[in-house]
Protein backbone atom coordinates (compact mmCIF):
# COMPACT_ATOMS: atom_id res chain seq x y z
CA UNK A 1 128.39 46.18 36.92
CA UNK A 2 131.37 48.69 38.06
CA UNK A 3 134.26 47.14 38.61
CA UNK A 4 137.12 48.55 40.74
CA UNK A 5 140.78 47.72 41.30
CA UNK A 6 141.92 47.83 45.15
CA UNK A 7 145.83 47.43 45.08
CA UNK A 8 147.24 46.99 48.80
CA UNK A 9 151.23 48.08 48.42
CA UNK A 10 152.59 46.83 51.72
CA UNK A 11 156.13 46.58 53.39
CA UNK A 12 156.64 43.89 56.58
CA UNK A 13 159.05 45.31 59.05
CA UNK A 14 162.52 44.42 59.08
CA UNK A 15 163.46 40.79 59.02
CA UNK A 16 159.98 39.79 59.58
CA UNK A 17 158.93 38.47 55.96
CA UNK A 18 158.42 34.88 56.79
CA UNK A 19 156.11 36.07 59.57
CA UNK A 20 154.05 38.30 57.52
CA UNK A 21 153.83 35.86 54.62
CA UNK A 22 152.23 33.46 57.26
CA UNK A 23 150.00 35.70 57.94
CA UNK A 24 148.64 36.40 54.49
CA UNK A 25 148.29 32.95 53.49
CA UNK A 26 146.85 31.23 56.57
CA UNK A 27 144.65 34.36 58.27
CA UNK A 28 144.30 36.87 55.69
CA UNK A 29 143.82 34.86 52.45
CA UNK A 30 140.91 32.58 54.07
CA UNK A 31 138.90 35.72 54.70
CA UNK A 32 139.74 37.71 52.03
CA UNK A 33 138.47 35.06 49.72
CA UNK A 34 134.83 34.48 51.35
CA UNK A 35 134.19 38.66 50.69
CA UNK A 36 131.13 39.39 48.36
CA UNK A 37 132.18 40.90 45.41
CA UNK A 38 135.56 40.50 46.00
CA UNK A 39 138.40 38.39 42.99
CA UNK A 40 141.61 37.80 44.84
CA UNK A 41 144.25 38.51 41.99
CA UNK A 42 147.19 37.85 43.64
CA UNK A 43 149.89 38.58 45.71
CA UNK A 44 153.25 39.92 44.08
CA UNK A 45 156.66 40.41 45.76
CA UNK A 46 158.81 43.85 44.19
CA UNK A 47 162.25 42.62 42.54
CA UNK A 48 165.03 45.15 41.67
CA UNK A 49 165.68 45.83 38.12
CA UNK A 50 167.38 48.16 36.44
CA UNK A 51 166.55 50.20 32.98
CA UNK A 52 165.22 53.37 34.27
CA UNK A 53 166.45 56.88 33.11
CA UNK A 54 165.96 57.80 37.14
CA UNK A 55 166.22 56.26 40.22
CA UNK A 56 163.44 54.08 41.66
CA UNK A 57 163.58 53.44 45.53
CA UNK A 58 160.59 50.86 45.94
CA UNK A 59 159.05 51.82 49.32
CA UNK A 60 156.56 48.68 49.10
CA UNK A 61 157.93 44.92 49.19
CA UNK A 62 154.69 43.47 48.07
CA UNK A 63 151.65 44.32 46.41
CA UNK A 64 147.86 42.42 46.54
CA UNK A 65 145.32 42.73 43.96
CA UNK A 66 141.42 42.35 44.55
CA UNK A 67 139.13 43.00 42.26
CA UNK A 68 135.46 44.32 43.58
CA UNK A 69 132.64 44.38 41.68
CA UNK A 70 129.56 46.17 42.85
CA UNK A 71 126.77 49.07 41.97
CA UNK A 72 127.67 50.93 45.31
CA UNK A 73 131.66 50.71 46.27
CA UNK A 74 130.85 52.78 49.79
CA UNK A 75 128.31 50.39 50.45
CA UNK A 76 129.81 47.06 49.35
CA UNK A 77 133.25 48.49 51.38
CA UNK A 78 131.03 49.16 54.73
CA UNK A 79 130.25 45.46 54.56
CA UNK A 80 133.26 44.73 53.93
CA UNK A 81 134.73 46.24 57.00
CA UNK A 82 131.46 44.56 58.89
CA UNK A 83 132.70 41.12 57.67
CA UNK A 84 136.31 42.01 59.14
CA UNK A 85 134.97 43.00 62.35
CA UNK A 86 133.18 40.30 62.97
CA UNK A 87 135.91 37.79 61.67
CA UNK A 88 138.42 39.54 64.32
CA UNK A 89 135.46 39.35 66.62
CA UNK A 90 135.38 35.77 66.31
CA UNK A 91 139.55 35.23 66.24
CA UNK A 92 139.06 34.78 62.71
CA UNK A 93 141.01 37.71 61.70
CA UNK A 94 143.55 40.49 62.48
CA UNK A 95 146.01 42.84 60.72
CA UNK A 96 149.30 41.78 60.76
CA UNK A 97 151.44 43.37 63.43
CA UNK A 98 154.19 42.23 61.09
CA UNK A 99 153.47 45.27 58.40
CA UNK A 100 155.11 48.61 58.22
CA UNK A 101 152.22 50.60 58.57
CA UNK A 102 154.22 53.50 57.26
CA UNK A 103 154.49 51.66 54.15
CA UNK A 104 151.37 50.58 53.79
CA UNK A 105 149.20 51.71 51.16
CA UNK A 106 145.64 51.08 49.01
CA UNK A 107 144.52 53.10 46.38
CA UNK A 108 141.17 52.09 44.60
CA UNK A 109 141.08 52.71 40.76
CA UNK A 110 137.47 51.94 38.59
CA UNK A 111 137.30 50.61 35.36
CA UNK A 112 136.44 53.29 32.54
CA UNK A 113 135.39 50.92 30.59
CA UNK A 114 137.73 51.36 27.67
């Protein structure tokens, strides 16, 4: 089965980390984790480091990793999004008003298989 690598790059707004750290682990995390098809990998905060020949400027504090796997990934996402709706719905669920959604950010990758 196809396997695909969501990574959600996200930045909370100033001085509102504790807030949005809440939020992932009591609200998000509980849904995320009850998604079909869906491996929770983590949740990793950016640290500064040096060693570069350039200059990085890290736009994204934090970064989550899910791992879907499915046959269809439009189809599997759709019900995905109907599983979120209906856990808002119910006051199970909401975005965080606590993220920069300027920095926000979630590119999907597949495996190749390699």
């Amino acid at each position: 089965m196809p396997q695909y690598l969501m990574l959600a790059f996200s930045q909370p707004l100033e001085g509102r980390d504790e807030e949005f750290n809440d939020w992932y682990d009591n609200v998000a995390m509980p849904v995320y984790r009850s998604l079909p098809g869906v491996t929770c990998l983590g949740r990793f905060k950016s640290l500064p480091h040096t060693g570069y020949e350039f200059e990085m400027d890290l736009e994204f504090g934090y970064v989550s990793v899910y791992l879907h796997e499915t046959d269809d990934f439009d189809r599997h996402f759709s019900q995905i999004m109907e599983i979120l709706e209906k856990a808002t719905a119910e006051g199970n669920y909401h975005f965080s008003d606590t993220i920069d959604k300027t920095h926000f950010f979630e590119p999907l990758f597949v495996n190749l298989g390699d």
